[in-house]
Every structure is written in structure tokens, then in C-alpha cells.
Protein backbone atom coordinates (compact mmCIF):
# COMPACT_ATOMS: atom_id res chain seq x y z
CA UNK A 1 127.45 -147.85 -42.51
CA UNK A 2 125.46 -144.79 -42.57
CA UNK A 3 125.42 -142.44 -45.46
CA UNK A 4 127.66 -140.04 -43.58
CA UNK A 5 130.14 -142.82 -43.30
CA UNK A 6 129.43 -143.26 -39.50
CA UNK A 7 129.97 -146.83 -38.27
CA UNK A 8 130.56 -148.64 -35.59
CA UNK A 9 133.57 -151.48 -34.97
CA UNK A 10 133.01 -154.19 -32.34
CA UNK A 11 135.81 -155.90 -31.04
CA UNK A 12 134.51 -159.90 -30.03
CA UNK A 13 137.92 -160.99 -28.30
CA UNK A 14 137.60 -157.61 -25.97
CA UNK A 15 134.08 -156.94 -26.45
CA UNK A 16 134.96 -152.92 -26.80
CA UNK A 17 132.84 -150.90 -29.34
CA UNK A 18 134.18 -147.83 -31.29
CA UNK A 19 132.44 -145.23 -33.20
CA UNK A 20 133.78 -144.49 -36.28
CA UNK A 21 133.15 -140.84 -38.15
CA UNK A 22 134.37 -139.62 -41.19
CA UNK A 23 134.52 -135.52 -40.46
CA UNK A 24 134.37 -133.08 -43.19
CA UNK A 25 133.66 -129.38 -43.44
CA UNK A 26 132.61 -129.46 -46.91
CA UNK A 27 129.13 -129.59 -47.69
CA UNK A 28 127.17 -133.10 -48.00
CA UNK A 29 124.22 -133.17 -50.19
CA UNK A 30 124.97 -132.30 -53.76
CA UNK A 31 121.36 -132.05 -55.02
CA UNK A 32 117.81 -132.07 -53.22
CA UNK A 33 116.38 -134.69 -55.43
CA UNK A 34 113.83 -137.39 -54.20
CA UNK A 35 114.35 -140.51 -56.55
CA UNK A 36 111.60 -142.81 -57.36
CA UNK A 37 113.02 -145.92 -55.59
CA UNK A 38 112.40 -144.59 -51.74
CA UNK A 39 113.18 -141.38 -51.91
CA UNK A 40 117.02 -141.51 -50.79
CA UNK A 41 119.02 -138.34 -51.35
CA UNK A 42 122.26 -138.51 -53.40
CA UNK A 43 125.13 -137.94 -51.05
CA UNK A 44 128.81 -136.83 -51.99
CA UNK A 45 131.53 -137.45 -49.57
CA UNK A 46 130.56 -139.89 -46.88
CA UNK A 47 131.43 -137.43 -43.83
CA UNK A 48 129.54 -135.43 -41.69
CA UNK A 49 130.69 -131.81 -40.16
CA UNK A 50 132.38 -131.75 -36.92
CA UNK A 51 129.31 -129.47 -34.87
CA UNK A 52 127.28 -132.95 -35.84
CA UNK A 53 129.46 -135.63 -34.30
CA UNK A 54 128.25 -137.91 -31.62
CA UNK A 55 131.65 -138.35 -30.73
CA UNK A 56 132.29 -136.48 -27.72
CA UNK A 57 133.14 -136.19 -23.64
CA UNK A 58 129.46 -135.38 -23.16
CA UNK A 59 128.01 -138.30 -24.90
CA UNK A 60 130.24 -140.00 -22.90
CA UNK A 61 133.24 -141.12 -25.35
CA UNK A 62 136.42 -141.53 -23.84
CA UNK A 63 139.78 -141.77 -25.62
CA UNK A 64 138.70 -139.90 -28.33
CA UNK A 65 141.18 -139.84 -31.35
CA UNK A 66 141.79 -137.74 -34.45
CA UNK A 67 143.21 -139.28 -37.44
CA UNK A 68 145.49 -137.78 -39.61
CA UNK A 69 143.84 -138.21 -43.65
CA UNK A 70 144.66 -141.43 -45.33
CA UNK A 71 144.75 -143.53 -41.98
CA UNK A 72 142.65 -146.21 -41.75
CA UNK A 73 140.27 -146.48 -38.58
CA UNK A 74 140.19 -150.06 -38.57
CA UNK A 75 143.50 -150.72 -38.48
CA UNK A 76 144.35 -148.15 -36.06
CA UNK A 77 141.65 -149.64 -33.48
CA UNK A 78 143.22 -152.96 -34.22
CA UNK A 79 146.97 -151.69 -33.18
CA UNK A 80 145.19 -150.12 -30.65
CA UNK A 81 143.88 -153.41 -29.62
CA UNK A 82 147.19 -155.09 -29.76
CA UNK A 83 149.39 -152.68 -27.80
CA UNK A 84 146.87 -153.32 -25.08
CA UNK A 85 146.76 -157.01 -25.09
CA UNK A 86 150.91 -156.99 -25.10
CA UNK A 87 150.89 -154.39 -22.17
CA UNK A 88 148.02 -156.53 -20.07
């Protein structure tokens, strides 16, 4: 996982990828501050803003879904993954 929460999920039985983002308006970086072990900046939150996703038609993402907060993204890909399977 990225530190703006963005990850990916790869299905092996169906072989589909998703791309998971965490979106947020608020802002990310809560200080400017380079630390002595690499020089990684302290991040609050885990999300990105929406104007930064990769997730869209253009990039060419199809089925794109919004989740309502405190719904997991794993285990709505996996129901996702099941309906499928029962319909085909």
C-alpha cells in the first residue's frame, strides 16, 4: 500500500485486478519535515483528494464504485466476486 492508502487487489481464481483508493478532501501532509532515516514525510489520513485519483473512464476503469464510509473494499470486491460466479 501506498502512503495515500492506494492499493491494488488481485483476484487469482478470476484473475481481475481492482484499484483501491481511499478519497479524502482534507488535507494530507501534516508537517514538511524530512526525517533522518530516508527522508519520508509524515502523512495523516491515508487518502488522497478526488482531482488526484487514477480511478477514472479515461484511464480506462470501468465499473467504477463509490463506497459509502465504513465499508470495506475488500469485502465488497469479494461479494462482488461471488454474485458473479453464482450468476455465470
Amino acid at each position: 500500500m501506498s502512503t495515500t492508502g492506494r492499493y491494488f487487489y488481485h483476484d487469482p481464481r478470476t484473475g481481475r485486478r481492482f484499484c483501491i483508493e481511499p478519497i479524502s478532501d482534507r488535507d494530507q501532509k501534516q508537517e514538511e519535515k524530512t526525517w533522518t532515516n530516508g527522508g519520508i514525510d509524515q502523512v495523516r489520513g491515508g487518502s488522497i483528494r478526488e482531482d488526484e485519483s487514477i480511478i477514472t473512464a479515461e484511464n480506462g476503469f470501468t465499473g467504477i464504485t463509490t463506497l459509502e464510509p465504513g465499508v470495506s473494499p475488500d469485502a465488497f470486491i469479494q461479494a462482488l466476486i461471488r454474485a458473479e460466479e453464482q450468476e455465470g
